[in-house]
C-alpha atoms as a PDB file:
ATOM      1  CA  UNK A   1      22.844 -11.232  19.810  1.00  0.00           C
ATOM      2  CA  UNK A   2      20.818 -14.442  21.363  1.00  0.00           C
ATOM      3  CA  UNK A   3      17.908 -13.277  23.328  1.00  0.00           C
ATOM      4  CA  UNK A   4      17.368 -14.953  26.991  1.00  0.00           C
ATOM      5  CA  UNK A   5      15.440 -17.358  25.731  1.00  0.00           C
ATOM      6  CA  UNK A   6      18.324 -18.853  23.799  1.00  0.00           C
ATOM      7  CA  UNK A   7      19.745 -21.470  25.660  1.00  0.00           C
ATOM      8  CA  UNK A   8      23.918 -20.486  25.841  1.00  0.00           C
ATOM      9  CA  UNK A   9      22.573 -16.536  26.988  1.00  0.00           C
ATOM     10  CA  UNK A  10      23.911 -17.576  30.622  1.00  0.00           C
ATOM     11  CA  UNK A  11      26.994 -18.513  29.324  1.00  0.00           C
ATOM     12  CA  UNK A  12      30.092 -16.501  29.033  1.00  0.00           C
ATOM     13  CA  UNK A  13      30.731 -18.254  25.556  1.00  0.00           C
ATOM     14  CA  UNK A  14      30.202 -21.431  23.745  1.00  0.00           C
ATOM     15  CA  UNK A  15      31.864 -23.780  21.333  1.00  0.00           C
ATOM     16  CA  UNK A  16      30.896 -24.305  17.368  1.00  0.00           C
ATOM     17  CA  UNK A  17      31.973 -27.018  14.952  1.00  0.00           C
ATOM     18  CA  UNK A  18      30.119 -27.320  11.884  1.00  0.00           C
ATOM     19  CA  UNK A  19      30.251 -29.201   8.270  1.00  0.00           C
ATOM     20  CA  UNK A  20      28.860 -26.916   5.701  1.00  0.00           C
ATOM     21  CA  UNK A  21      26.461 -28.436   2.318  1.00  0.00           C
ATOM     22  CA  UNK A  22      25.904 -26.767  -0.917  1.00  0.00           C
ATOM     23  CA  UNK A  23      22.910 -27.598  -1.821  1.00  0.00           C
ATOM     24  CA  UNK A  24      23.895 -28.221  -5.042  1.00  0.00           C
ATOM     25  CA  UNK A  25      25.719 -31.161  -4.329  1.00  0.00           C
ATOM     26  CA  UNK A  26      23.759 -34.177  -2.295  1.00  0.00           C
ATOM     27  CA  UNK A  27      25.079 -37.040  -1.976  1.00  0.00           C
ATOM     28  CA  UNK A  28      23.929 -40.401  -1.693  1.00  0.00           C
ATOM     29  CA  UNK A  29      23.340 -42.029   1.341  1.00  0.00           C
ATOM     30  CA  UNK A  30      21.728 -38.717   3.436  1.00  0.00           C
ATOM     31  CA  UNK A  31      18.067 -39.530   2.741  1.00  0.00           C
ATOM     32  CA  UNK A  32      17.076 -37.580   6.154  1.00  0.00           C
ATOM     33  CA  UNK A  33      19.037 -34.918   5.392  1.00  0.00           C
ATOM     34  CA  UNK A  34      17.410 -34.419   1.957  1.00  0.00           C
ATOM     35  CA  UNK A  35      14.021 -34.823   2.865  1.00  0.00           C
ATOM     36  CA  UNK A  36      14.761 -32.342   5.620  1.00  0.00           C
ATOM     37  CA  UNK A  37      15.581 -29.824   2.660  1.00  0.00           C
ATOM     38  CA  UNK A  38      12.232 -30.916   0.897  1.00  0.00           C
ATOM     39  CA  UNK A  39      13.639 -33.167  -1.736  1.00  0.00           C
ATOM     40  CA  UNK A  40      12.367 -36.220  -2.783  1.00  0.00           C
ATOM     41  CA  UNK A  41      14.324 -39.459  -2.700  1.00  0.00           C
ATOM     42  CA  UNK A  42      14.861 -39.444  -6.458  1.00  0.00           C
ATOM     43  CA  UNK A  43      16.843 -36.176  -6.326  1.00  0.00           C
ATOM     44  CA  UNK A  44      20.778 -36.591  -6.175  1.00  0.00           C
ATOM     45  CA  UNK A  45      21.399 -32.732  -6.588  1.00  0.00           C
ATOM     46  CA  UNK A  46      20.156 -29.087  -7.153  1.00  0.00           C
ATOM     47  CA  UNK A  47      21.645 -27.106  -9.833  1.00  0.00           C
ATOM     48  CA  UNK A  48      20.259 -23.571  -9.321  1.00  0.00           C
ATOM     49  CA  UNK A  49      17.048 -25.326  -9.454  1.00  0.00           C
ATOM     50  CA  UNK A  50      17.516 -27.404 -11.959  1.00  0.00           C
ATOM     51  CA  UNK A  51      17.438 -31.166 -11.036  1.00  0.00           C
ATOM     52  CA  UNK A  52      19.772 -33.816 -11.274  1.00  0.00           C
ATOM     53  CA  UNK A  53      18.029 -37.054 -10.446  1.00  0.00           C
ATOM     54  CA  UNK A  54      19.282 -40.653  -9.980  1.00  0.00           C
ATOM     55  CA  UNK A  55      18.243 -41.737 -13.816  1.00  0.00           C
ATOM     56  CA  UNK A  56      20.332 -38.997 -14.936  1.00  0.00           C
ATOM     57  CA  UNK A  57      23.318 -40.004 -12.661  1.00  0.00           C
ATOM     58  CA  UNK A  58      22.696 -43.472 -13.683  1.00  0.00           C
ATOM     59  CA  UNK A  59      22.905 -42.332 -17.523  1.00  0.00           C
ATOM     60  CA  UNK A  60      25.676 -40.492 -17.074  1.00  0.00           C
ATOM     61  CA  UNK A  61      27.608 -42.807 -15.243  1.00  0.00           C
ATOM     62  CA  UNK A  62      26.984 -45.781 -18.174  1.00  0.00           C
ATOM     63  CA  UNK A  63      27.686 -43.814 -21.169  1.00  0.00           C
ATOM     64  CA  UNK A  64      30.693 -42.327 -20.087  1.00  0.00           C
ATOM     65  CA  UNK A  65      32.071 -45.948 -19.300  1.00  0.00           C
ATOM     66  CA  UNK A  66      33.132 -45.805 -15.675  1.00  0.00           C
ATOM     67  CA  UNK A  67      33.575 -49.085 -14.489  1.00  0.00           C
ATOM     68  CA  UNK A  68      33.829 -50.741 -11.532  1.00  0.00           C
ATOM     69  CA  UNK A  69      35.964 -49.310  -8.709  1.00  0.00           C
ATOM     70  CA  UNK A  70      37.298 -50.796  -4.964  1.00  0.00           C
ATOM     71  CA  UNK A  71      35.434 -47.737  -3.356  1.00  0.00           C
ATOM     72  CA  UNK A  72      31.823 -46.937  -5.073  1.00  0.00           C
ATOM     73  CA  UNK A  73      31.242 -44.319  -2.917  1.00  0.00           C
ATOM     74  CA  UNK A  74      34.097 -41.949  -3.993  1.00  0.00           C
ATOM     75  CA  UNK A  75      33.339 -42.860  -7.980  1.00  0.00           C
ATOM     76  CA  UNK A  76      29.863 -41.605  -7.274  1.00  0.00           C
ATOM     77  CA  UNK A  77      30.996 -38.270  -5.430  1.00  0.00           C
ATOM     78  CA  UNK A  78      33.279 -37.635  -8.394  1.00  0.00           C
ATOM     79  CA  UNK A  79      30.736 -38.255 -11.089  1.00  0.00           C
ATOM     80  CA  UNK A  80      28.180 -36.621  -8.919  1.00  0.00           C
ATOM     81  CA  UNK A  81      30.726 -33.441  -9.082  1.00  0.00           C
ATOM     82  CA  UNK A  82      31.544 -33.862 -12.709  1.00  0.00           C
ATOM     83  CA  UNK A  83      27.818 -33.467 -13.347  1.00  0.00           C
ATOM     84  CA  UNK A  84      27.194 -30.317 -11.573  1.00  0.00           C
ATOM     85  CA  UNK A  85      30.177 -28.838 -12.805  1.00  0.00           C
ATOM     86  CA  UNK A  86      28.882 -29.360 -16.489  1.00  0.00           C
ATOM     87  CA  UNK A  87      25.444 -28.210 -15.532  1.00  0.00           C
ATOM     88  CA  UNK A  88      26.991 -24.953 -14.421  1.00  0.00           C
ATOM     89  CA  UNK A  89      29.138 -24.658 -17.566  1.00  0.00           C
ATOM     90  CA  UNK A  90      25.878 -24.962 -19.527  1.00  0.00           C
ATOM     91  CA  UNK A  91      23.923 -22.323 -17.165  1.00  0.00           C
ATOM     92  CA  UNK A  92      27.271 -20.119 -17.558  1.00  0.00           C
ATOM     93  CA  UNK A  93      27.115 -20.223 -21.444  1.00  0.00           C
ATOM     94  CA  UNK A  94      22.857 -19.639 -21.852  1.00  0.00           C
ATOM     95  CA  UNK A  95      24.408 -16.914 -19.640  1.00  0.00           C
ATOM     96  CA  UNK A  96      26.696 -15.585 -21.787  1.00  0.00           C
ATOM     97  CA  UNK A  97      24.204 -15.855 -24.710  1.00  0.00           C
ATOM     98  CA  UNK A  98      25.291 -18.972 -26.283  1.00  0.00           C
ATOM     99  CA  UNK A  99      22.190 -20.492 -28.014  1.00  0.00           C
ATOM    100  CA  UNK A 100      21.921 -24.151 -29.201  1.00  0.00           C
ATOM    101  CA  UNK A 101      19.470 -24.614 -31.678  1.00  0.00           C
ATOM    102  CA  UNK A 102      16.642 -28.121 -32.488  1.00  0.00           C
ATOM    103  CA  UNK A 103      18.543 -28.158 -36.040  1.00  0.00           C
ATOM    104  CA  UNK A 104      22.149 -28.546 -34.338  1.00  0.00           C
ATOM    105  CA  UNK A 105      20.624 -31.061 -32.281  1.00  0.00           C
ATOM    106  CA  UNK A 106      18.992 -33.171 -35.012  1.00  0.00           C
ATOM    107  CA  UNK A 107      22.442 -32.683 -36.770  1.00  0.00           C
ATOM    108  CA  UNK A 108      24.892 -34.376 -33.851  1.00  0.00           C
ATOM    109  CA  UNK A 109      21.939 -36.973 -33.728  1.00  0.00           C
ATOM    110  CA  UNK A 110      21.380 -37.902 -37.199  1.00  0.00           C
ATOM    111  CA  UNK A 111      26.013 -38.135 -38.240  1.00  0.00           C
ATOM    112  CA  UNK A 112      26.022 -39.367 -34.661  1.00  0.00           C
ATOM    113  CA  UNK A 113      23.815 -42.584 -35.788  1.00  0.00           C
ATOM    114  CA  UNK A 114      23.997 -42.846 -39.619  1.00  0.00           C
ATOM    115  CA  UNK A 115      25.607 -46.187 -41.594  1.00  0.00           C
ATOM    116  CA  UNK A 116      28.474 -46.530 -43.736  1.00  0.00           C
ATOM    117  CA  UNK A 117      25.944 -45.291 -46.720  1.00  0.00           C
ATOM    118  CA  UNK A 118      25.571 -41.924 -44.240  1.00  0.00           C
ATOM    119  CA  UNK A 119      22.018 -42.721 -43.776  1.00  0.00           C
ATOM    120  CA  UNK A 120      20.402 -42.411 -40.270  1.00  0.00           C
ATOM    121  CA  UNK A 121      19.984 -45.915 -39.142  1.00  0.00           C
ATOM    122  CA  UNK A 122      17.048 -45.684 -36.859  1.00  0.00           C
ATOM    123  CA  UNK A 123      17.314 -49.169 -35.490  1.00  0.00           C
ATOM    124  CA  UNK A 124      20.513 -48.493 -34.105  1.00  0.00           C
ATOM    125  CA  UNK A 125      19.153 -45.428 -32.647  1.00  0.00           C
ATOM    126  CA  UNK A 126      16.573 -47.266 -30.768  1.00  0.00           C
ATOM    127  CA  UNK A 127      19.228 -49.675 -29.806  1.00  0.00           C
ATOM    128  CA  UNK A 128      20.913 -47.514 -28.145  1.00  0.00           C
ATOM    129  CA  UNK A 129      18.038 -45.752 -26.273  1.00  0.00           C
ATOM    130  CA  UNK A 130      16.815 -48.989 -24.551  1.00  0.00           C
ATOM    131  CA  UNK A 131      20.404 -49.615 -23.447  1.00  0.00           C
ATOM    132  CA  UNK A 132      21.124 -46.830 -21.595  1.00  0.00           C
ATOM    133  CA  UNK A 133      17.046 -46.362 -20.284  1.00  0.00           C
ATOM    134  CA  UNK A 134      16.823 -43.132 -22.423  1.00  0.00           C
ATOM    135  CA  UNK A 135      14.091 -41.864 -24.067  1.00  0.00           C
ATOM    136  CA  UNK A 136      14.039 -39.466 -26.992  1.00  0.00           C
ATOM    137  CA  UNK A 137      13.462 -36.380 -25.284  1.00  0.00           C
ATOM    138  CA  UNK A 138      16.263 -37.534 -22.601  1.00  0.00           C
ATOM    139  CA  UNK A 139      18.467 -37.681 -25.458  1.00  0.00           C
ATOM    140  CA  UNK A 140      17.973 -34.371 -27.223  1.00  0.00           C
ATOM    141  CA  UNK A 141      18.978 -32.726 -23.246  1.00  0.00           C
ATOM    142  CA  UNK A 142      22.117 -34.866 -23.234  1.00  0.00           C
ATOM    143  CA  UNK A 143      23.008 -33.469 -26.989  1.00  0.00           C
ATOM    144  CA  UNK A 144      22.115 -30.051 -26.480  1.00  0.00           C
ATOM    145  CA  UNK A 145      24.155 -30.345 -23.043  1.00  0.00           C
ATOM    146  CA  UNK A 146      27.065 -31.354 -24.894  1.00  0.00           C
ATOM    147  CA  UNK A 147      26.590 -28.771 -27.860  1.00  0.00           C
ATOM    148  CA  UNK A 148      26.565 -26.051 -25.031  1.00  0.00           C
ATOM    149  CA  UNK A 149      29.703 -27.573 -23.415  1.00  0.00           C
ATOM    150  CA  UNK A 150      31.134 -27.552 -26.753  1.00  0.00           C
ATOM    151  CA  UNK A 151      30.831 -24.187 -27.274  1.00  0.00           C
ATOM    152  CA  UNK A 152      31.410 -22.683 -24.394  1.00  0.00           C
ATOM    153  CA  UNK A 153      34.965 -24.405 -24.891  1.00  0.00           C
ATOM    154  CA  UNK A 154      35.534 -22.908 -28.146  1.00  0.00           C
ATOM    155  CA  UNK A 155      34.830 -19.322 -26.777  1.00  0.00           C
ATOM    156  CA  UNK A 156      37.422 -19.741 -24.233  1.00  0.00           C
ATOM    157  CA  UNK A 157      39.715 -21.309 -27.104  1.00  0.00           C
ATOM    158  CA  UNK A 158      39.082 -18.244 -29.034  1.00  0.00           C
ATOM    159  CA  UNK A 159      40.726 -15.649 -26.253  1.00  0.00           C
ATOM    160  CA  UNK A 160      38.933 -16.140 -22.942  1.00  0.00           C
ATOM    161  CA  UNK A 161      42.405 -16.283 -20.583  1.00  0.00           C
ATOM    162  CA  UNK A 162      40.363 -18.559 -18.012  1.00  0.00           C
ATOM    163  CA  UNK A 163      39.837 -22.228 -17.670  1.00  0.00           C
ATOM    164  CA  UNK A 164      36.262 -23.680 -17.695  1.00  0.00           C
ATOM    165  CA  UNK A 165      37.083 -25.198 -14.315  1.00  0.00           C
ATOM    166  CA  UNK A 166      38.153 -21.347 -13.016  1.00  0.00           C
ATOM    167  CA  UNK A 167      34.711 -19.926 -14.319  1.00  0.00           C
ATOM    168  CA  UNK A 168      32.889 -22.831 -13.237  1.00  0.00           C
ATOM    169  CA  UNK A 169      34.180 -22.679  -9.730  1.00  0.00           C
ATOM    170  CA  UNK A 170      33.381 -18.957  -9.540  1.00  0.00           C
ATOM    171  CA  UNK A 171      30.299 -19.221 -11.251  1.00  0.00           C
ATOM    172  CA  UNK A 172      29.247 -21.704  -7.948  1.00  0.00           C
ATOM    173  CA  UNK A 173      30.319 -19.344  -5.481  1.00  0.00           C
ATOM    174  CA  UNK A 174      28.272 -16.107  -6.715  1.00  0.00           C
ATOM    175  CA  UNK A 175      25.453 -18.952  -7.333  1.00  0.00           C
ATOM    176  CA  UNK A 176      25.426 -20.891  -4.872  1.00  0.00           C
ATOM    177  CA  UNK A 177      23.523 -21.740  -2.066  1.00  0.00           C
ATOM    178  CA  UNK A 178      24.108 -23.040   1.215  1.00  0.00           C
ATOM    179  CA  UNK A 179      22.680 -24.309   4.086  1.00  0.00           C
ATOM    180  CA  UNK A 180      24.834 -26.029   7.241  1.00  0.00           C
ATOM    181  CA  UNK A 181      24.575 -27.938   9.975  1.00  0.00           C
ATOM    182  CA  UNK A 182      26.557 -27.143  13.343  1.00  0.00           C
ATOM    183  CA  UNK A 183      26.923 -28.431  16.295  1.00  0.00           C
ATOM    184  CA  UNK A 184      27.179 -25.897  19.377  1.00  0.00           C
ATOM    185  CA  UNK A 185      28.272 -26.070  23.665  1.00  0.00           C
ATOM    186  CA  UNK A 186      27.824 -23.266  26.360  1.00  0.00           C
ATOM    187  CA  UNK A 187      30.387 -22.981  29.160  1.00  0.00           C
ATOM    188  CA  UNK A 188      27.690 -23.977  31.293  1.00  0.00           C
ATOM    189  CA  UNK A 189      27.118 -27.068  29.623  1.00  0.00           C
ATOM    190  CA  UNK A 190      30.695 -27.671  29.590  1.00  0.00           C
ATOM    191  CA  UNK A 191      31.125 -26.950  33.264  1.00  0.00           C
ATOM    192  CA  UNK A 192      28.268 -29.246  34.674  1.00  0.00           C
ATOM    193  CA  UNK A 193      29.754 -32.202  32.096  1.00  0.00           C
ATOM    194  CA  UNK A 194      33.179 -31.710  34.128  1.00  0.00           C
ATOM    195  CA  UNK A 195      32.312 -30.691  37.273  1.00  0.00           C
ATOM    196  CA  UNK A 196      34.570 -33.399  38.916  1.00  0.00           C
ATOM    197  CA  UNK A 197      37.561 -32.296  36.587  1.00  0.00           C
ATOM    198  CA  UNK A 198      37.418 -28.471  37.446  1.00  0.00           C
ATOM    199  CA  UNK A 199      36.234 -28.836  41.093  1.00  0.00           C
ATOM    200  CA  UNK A 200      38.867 -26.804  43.106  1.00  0.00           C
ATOM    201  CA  UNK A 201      39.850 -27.900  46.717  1.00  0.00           C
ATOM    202  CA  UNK A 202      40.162 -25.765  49.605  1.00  0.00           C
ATOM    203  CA  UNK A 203      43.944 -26.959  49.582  1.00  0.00           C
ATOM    204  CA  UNK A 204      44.354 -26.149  46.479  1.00  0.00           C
ATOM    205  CA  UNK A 205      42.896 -22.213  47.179  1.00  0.00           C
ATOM    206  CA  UNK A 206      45.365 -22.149  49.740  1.00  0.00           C
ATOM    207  CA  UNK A 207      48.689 -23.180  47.622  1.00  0.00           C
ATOM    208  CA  UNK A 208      47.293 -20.571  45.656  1.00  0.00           C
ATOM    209  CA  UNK A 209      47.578 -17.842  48.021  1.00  0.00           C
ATOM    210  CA  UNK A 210      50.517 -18.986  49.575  1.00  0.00           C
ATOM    211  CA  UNK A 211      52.477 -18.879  45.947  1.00  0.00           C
ATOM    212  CA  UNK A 212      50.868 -15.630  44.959  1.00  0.00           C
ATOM    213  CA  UNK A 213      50.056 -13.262  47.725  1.00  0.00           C
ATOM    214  CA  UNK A 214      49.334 -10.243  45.493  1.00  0.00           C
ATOM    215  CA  UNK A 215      45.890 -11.965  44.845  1.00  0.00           C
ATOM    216  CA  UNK A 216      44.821 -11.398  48.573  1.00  0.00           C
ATOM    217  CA  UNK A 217      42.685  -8.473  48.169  1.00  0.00           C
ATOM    218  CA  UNK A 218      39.595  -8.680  50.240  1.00  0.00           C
ATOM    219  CA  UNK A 219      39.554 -11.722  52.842  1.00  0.00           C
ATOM    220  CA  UNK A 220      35.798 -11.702  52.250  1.00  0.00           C
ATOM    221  CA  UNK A 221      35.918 -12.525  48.745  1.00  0.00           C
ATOM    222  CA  UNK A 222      39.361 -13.752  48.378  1.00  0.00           C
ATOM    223  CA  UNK A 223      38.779 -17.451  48.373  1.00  0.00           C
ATOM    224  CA  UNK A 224      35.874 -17.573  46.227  1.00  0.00           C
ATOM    225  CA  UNK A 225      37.367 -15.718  43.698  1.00  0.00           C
ATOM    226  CA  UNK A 226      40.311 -17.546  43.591  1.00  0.00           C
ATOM    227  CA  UNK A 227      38.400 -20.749  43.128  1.00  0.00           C
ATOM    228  CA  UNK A 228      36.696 -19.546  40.584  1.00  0.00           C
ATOM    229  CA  UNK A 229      39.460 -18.204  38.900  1.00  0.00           C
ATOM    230  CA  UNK A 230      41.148 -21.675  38.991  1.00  0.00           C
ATOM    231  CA  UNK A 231      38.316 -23.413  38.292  1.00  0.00           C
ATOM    232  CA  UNK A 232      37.552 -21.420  34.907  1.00  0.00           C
ATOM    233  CA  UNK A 233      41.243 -22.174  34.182  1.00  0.00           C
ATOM    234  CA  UNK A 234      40.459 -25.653  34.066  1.00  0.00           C
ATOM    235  CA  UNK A 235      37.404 -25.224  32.071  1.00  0.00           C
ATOM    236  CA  UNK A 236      39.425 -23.229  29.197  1.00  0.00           C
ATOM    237  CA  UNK A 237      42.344 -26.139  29.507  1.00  0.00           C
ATOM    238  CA  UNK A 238      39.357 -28.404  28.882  1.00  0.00           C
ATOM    239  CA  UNK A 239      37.789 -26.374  25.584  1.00  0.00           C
ATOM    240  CA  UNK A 240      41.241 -26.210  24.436  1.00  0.00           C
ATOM    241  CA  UNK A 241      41.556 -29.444  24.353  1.00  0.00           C
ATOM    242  CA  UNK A 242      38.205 -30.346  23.046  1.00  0.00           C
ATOM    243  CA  UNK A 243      39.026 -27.978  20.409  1.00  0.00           C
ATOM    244  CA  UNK A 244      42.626 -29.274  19.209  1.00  0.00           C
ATOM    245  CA  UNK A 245      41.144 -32.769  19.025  1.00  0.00           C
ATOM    246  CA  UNK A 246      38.532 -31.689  16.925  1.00  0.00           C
ATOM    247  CA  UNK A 247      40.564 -29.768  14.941  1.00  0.00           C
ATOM    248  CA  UNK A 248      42.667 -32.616  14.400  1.00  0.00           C
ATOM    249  CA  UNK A 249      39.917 -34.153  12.984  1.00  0.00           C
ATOM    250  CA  UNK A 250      39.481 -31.405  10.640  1.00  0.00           C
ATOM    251  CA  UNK A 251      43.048 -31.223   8.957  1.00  0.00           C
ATOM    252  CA  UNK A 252      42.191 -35.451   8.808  1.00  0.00           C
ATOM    253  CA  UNK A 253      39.578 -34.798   6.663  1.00  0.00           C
ATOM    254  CA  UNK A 254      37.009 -36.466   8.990  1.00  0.00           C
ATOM    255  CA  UNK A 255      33.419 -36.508   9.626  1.00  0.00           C
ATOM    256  CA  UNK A 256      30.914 -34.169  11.619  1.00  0.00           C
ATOM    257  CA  UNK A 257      29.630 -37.065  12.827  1.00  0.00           C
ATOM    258  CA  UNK A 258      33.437 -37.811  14.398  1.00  0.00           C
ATOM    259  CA  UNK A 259      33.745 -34.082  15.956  1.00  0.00           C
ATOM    260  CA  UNK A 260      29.900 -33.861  17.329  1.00  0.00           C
ATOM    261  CA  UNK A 261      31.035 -37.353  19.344  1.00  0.00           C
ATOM    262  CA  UNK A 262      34.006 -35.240  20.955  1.00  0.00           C
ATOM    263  CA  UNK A 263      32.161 -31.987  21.373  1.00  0.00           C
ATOM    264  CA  UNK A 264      28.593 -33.565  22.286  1.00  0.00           C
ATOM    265  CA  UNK A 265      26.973 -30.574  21.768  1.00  0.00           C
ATOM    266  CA  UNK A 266      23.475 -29.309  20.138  1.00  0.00           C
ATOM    267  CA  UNK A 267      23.264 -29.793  16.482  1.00  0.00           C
ATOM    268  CA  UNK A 268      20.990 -27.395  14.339  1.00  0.00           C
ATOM    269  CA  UNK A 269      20.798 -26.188  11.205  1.00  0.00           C
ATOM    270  CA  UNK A 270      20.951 -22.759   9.717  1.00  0.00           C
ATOM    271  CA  UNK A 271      18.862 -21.113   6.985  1.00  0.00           C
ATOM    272  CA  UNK A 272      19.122 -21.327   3.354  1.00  0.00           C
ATOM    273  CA  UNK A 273      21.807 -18.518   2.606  1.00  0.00           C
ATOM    274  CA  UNK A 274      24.321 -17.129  -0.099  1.00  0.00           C
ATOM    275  CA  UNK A 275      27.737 -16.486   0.104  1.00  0.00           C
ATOM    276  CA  UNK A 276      28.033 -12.456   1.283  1.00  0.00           C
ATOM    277  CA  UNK A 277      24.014 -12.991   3.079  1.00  0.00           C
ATOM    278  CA  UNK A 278      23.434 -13.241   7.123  1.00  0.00           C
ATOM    279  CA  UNK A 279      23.362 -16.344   8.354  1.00  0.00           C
ATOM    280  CA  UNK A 280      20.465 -17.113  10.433  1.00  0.00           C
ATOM    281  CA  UNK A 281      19.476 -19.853  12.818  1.00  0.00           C
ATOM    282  CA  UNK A 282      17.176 -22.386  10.826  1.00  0.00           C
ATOM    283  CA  UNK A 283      15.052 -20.006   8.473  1.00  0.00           C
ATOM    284  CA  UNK A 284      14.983 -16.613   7.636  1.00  0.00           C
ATOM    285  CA  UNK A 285      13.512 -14.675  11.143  1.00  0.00           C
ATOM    286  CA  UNK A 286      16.084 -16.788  13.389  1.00  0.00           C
ATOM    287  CA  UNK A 287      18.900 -15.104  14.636  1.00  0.00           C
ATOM    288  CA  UNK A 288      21.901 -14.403  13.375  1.00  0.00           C
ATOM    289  CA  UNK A 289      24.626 -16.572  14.059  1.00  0.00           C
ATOM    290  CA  UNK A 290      27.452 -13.790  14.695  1.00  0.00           C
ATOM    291  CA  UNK A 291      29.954 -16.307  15.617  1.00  0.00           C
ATOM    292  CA  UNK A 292      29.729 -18.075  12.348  1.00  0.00           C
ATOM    293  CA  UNK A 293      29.238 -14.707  10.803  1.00  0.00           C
ATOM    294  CA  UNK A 294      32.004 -12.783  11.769  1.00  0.00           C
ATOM    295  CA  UNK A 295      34.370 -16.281  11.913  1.00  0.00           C
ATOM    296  CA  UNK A 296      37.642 -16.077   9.606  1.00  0.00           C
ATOM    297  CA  UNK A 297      37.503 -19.545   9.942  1.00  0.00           C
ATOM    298  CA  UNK A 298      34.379 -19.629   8.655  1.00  0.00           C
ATOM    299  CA  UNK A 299      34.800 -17.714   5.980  1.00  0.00           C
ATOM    300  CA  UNK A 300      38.087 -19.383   4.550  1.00  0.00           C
ATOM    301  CA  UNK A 301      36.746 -23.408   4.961  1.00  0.00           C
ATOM    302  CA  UNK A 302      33.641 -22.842   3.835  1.00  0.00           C
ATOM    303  CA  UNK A 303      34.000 -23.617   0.210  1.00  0.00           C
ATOM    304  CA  UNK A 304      37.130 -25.918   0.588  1.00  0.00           C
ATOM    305  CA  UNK A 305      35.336 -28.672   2.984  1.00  0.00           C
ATOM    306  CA  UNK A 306      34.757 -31.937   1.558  1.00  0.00           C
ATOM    307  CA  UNK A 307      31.156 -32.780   1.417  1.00  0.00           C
ATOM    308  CA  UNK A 308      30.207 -33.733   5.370  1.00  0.00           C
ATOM    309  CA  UNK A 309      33.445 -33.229   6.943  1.00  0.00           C
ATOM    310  CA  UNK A 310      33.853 -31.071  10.166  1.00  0.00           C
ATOM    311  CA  UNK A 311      35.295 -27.424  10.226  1.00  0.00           C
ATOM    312  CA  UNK A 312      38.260 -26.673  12.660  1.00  0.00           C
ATOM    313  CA  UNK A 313      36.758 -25.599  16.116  1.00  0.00           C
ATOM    314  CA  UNK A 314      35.314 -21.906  16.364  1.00  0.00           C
ATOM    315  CA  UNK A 315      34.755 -20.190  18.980  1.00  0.00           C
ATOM    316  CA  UNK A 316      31.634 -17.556  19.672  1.00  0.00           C
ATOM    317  CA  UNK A 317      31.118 -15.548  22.706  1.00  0.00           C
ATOM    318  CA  UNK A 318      27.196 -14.014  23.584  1.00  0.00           C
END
């Protein structure tokens, strides 16, 4: 698994909590994070490469008339989801061969904006441009996005048994990416941090005996075993701990930020990978990260985290 130069190969085991990020879906307020992932400051999301930047969040957020709301944040999560969702539902249908055409487009544009004499009032047009910071060629994507999205709908209204929100949601998963950041403790670690807490008397060896004398075995080696067997007690009463509070945290819905505060660990990231792919430490030659890998855990949070909240606890053993 981890080669001796890894830094938990002396340990028996070690300790992983981790919040998992499509990379589709950024949100605001993690400039580090997206720089980190080689995006510039401008970019709110990636859509299977396609870009979703703050003008077009900004756009989209004006002409579809949200107003103002007691927590900003969560209105810009849900338009920020609303957006990606419709950008998949327009890579879905190209997919399935649905083609939208510059005369359809001209079409929506021209009824869209014409007077009460049905002649295209170009003024108004304009007008409405400036207001929401569009230009002309920003406006022809936002028609032909909502030509696509139209119909796409009327396929499924014509027989398709699923909802758009059904194909959308498994059109992510075979699509998407992912990359995560995790947070990670040896024993060792664990065992110097509480030294004090699993330090075992030479008293308390002796109760020990004295309540179970089927563990004398060799008087050589009797007392240090039984210390250490006591004192590795301790330190699993002290990871299960750690890991119910964390996992507390989890079911709460809180933050990574929350559970790497209890579990104080070392916080990486992994590589850029796809749902079914390895899972590798950082990029594509690290190692694998088996306990991730092979976590059921894992494997049933992964796509039903909110964006930066922590997993439940999972343990990994070199």
């Amino acid at each position: 698994m981890f080669d001796s130069k890894h830094p938990v190969v002396k340990a028996v085991g070690y300790v992983i909590v981790g919040f998992f990020v499509l990379i589709i879906i950024i949100s605001f307020g993690m400039p580090d994070f997206l720089s980190r992932m080689g995006f510039d400051q401008n970019t709110i999301a990636k859509v299977n490469g396609e870009t979703i930047g703050y003008m077009d969040f900004i756009r989209y957020r004006d002409t579809h008339m949200f107003g103002k709301t007691e927590d900003p944040k969560q209105q810009q999560r849900m338009i920020i989801e609303r957006m990606i969702q419709e950008r998949l539902l327009v890579q879905l249908a190209k997919k399935e061969g649905i083609v939208v055409t510059e005369k359809e487009i001209k079409n929506v544009i021209r009824n869209r904006f014409s007077d009460n004499t049905g002649m295209f009032n170009e003024a108004f047009f304009r007008n409405f441009l400036d207001r929401f910071h569009m230009g002309i060629s920003d406006y022809y994507k936002y028609v032909e996005q909502e030509i696509y999205l139209g119909k796409l709908q009327n396929l499924l209204l014509a027989g398709v048994s699923v909802s758009p929100l059904e194909l959308v949601s498994d059109f992510r998963i075979q699509n998407a990416k992912l990359k995560i950041q995790y947070a990670f403790v040896s024993n060792q670690e664990l065992a110097k941090r509480f030294a004090s807490a699993i330090a075992v008397t030479d008293e308390e060896v002796d109760a020990e005996l004295k309540k179970n004398p089927k563990e004398l075995k060799d008087p050589k080696t009797d007392r240090q075993r039984i210390k250490d067997k006591l004192a590795n007690d301790r330190l699993e009463k002290i990871k299960q701990d750690l890991a119910k509070k964390i996992d507390q945290l989890a079911l709460a819905g809180r933050s990574f930020a929350e559970a790497q505060a209890v579990l104080q660990g070392v916080v990486s990231y992994s590589n850029e990978f796809r749902p079914g792919d390895l899972i590798r430490e950082k990029d594509e030659k690290g190692r694998i990260l088996y306990p991730l890998q092979e976590s059921k855990i894992f494997q049933s949070d992964i796509f039903s985290l909110k964006q930066g909240a922590t997993s439940r606890c999972i343990y990994g053993f070199d």
